[in-house]
C-alpha atoms as a PDB file:
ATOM      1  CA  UNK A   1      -3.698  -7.806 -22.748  1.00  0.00           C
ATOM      2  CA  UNK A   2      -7.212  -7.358 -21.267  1.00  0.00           C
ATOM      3  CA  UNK A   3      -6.752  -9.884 -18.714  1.00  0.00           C
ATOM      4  CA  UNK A   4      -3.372  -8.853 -17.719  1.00  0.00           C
ATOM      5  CA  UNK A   5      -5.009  -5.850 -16.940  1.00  0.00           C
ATOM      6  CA  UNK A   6      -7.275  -7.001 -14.884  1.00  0.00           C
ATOM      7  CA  UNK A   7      -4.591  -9.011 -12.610  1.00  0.00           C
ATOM      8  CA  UNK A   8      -4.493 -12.655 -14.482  1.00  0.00           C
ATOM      9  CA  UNK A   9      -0.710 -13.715 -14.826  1.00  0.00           C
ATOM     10  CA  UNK A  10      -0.178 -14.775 -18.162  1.00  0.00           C
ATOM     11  CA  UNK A  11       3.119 -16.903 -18.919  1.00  0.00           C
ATOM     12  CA  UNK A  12       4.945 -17.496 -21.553  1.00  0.00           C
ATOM     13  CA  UNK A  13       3.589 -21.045 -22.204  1.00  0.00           C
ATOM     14  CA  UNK A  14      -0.288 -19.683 -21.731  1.00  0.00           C
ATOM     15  CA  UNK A  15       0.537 -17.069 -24.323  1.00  0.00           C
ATOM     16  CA  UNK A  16       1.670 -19.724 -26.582  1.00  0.00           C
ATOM     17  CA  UNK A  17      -1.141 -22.278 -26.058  1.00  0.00           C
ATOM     18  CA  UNK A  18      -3.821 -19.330 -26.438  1.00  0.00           C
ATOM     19  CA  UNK A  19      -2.067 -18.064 -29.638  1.00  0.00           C
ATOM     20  CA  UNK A  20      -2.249 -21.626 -31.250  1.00  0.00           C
ATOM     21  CA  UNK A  21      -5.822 -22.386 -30.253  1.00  0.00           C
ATOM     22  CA  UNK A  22      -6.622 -18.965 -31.750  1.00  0.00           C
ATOM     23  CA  UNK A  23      -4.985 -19.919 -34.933  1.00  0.00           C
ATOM     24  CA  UNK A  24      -6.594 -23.044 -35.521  1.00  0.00           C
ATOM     25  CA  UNK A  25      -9.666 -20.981 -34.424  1.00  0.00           C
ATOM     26  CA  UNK A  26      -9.012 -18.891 -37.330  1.00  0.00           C
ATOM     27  CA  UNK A  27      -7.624 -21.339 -39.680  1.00  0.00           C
ATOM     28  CA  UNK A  28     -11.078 -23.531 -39.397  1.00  0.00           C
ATOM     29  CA  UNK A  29     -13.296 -20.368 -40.003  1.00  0.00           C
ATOM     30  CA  UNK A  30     -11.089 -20.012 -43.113  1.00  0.00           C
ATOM     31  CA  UNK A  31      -9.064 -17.079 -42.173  1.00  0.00           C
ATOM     32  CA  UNK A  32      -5.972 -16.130 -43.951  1.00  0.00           C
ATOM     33  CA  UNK A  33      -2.678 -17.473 -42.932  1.00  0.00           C
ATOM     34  CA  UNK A  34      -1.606 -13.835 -43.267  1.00  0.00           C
ATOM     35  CA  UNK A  35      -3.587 -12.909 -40.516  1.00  0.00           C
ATOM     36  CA  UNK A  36      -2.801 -15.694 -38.304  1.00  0.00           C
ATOM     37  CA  UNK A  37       0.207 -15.284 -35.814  1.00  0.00           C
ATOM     38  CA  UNK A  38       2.036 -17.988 -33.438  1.00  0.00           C
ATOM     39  CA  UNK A  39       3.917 -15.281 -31.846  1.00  0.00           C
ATOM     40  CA  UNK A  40       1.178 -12.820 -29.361  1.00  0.00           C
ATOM     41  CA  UNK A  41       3.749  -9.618 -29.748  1.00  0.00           C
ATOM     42  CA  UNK A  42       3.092  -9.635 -33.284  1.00  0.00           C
ATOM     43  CA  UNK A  43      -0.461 -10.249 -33.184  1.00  0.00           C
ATOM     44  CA  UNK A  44      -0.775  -7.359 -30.843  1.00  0.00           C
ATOM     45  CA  UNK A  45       1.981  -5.383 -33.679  1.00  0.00           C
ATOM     46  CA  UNK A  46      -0.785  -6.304 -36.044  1.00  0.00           C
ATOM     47  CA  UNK A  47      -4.399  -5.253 -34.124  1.00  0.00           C
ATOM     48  CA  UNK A  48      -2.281  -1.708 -33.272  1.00  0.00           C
ATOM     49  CA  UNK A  49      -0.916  -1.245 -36.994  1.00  0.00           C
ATOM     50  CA  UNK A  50      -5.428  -1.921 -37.642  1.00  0.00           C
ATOM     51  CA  UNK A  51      -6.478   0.415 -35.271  1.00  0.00           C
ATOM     52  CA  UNK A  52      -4.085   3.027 -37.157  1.00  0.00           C
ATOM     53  CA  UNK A  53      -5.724   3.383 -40.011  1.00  0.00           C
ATOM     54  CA  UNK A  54      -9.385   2.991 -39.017  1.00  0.00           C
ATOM     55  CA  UNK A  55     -11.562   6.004 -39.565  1.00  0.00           C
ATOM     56  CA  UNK A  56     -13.908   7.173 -37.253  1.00  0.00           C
ATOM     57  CA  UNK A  57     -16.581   5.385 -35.135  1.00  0.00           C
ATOM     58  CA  UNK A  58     -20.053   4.803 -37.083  1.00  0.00           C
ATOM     59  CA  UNK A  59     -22.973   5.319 -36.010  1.00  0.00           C
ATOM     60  CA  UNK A  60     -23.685   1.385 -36.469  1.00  0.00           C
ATOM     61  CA  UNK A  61     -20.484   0.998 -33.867  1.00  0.00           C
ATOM     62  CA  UNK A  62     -22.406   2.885 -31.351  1.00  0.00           C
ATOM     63  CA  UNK A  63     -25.580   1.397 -31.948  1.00  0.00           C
ATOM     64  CA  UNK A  64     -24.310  -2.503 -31.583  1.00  0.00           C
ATOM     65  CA  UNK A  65     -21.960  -1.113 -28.402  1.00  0.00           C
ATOM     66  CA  UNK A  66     -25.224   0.054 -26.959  1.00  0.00           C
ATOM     67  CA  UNK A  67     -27.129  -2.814 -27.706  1.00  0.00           C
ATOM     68  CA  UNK A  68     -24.443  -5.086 -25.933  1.00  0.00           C
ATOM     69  CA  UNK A  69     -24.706  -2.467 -22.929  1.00  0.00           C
ATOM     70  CA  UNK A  70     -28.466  -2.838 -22.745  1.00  0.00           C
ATOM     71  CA  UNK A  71     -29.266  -6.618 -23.115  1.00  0.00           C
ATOM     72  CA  UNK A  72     -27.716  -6.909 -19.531  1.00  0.00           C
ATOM     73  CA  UNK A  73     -30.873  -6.172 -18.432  1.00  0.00           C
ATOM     74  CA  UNK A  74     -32.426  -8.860 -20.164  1.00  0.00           C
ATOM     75  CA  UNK A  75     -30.467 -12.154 -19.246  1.00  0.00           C
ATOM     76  CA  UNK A  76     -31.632 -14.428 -17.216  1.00  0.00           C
ATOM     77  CA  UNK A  77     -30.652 -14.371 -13.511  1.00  0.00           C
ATOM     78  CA  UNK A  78     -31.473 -16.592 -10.173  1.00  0.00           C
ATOM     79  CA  UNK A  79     -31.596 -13.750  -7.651  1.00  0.00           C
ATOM     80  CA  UNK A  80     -33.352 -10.855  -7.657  1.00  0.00           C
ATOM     81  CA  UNK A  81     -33.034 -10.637 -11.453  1.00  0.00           C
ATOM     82  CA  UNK A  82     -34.252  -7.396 -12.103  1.00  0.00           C
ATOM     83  CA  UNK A  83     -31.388  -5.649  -9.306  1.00  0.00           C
ATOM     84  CA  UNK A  84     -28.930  -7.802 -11.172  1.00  0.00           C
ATOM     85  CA  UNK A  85     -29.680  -7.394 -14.730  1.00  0.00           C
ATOM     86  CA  UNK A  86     -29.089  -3.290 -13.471  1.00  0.00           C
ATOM     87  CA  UNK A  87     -25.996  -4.156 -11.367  1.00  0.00           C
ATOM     88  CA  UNK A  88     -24.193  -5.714 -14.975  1.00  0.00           C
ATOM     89  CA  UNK A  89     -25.451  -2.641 -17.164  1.00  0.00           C
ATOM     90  CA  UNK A  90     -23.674  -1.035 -14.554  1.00  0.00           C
ATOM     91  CA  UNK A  91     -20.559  -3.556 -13.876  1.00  0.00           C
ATOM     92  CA  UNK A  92     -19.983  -3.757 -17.733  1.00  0.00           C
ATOM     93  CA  UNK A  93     -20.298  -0.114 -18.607  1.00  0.00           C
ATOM     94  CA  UNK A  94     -17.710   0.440 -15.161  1.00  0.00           C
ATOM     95  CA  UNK A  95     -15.283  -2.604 -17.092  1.00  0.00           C
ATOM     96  CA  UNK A  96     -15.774  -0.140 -20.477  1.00  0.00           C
ATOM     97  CA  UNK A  97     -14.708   2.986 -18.896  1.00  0.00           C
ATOM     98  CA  UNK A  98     -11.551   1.325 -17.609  1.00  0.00           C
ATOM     99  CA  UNK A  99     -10.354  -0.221 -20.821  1.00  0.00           C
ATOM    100  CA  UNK A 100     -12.093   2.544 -23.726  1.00  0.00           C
ATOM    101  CA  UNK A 101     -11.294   6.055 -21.577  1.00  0.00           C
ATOM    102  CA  UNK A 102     -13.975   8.591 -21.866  1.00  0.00           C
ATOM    103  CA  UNK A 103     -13.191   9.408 -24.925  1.00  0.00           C
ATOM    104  CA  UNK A 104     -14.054   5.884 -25.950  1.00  0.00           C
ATOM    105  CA  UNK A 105     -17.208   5.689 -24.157  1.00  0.00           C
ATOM    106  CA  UNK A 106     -17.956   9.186 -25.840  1.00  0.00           C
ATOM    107  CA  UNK A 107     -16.897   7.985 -29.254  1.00  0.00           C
ATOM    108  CA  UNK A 108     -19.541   5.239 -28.658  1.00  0.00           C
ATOM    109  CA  UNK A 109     -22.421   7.404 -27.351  1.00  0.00           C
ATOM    110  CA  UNK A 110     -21.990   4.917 -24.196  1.00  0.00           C
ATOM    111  CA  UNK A 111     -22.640   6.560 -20.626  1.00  0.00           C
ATOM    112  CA  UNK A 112     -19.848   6.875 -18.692  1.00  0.00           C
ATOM    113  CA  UNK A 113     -19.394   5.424 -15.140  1.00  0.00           C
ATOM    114  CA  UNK A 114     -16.461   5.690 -12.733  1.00  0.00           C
ATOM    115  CA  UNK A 115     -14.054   2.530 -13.545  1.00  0.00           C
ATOM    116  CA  UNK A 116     -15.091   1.208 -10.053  1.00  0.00           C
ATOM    117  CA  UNK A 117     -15.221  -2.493 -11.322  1.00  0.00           C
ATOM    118  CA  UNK A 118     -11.920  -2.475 -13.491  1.00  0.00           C
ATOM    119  CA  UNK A 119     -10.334  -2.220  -9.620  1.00  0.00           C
ATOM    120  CA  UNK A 120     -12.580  -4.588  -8.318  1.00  0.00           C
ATOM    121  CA  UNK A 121     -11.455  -7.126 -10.597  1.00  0.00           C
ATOM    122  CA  UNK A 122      -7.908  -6.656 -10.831  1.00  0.00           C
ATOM    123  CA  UNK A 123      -8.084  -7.105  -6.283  1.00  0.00           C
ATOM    124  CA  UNK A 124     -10.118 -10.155  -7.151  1.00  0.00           C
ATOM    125  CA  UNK A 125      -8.130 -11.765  -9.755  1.00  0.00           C
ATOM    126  CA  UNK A 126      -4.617 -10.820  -8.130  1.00  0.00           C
ATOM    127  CA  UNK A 127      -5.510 -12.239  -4.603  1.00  0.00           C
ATOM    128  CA  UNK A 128      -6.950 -15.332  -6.639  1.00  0.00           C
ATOM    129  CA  UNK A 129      -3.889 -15.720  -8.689  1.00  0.00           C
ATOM    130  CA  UNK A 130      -1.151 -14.253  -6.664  1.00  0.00           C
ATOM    131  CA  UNK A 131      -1.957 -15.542  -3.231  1.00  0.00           C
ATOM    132  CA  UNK A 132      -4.588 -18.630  -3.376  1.00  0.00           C
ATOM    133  CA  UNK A 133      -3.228 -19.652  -6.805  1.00  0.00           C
ATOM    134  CA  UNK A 134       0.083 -20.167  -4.839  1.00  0.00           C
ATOM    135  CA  UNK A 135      -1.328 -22.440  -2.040  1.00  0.00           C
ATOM    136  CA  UNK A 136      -1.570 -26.133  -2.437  1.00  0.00           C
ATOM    137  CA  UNK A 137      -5.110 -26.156  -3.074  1.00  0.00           C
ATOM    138  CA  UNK A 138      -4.626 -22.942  -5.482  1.00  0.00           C
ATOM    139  CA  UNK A 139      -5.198 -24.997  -8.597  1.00  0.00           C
ATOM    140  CA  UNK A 140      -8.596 -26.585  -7.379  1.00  0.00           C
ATOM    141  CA  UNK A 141      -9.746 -23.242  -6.454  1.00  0.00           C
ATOM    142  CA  UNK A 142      -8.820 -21.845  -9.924  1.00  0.00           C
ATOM    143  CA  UNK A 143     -10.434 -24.134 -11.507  1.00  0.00           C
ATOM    144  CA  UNK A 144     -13.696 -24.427  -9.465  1.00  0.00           C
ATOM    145  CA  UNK A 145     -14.220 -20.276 -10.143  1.00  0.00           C
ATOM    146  CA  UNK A 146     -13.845 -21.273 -13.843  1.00  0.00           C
ATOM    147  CA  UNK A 147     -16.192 -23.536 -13.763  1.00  0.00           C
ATOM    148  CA  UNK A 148     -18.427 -21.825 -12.364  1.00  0.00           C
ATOM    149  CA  UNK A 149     -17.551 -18.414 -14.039  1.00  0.00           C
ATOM    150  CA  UNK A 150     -18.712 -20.579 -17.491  1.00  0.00           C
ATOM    151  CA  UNK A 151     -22.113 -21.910 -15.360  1.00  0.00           C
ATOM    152  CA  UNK A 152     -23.236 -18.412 -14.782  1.00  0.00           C
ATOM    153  CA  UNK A 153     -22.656 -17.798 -18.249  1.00  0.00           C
ATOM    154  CA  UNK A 154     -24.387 -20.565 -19.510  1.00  0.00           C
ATOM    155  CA  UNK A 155     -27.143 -19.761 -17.057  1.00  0.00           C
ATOM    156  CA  UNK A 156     -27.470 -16.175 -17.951  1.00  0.00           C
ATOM    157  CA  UNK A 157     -27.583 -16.358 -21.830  1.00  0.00           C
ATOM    158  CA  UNK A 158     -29.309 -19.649 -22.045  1.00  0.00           C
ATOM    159  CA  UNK A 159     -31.785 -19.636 -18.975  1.00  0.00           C
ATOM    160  CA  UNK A 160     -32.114 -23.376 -17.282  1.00  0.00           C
ATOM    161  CA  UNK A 161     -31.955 -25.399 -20.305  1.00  0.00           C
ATOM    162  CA  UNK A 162     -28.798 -24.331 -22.117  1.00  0.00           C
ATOM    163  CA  UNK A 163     -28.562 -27.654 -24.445  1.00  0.00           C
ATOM    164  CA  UNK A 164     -25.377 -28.150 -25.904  1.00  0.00           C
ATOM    165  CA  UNK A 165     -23.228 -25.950 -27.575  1.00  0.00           C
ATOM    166  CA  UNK A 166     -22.865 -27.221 -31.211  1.00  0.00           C
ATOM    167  CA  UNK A 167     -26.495 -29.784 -30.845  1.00  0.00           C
ATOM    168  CA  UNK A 168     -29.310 -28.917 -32.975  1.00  0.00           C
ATOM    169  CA  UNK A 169     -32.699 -29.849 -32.044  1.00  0.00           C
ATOM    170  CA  UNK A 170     -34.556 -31.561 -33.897  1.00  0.00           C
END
């Protein structure tokens, strides 16, 4: 639903594939069959049913919400890293008001920002998908911001010697 919201097309067959890989996700970590769907309508049936009955926000909630918040600051970046480690406080908090409301970013002691980068993205991602996804080199494009969408992720949690995911050293 999340990227939906932000402009990403989602298809029936996409739905599908993401549903199975997340069950065999779940099925290798040993989660319950019960809890395992094929079918993304009643996954989403279940996660609202959840959300139901939860009680209030802890204090822990707010604390680990914060702590995702703040450690922005502290990943590593190429330019100007200090201006840029502020800029994705600020970028992720925006993305937070969008989705959580402010009475989600209340309930999780978070500051609250104008959504200003939930808008961004969605006019990103829908003249991505919409209009250069359509053209013949549309798929190439796609593909090269995913790649390098993962790189900057790699390069920000990791730093400039990210390994490989699943090596240990030795």
């Amino acid at each position: 639903m999340g990227v939906r919201a932000l402009g990403v097309p989602v298809n029936r067959a996409d739905s599908r594939a993401v549903m199975h890989l997340w069950r065999y996700v779940g099925w290798l970590i040993g989660v319950d069959d019960d809890w395992l769907f094929d079918d993304e309508r009643d996954q989403h049936q279940l996660s609202y049913n959840v959300l139901q009955v939860q009680s209030d926000v802890t204090d822990a909630g707010g604390q680990l919400a914060g702590a995702l918040v703040d450690v922005q600051t502290d990943l590593e970046y190429r330019v100007l890293p200090a201006l840029a480690g502020r800029y994705e406080r600020e970028r992720l908090l925006s993305m937070l008001e969008g989705f959580l409301g402010p009475r989600g970013m209340r309930d999780l002691r978070l500051p609250q920002r104008p959504p200003w980068a939930f808008g961004v993205a969605w006019i990103r991602n829908t003249v991505s998908y919409q209009l250069i996804g359509r053209t013949p080199a549309g798929g190439r494009y796609l593909e090269w911001r995913g790649r390098r969408a993962k790189d900057l992720a790699m390069y920000r949690y990791f730093g400039g010697d990210p390994g490989e995911i699943g090596k240990l050293s030795v």
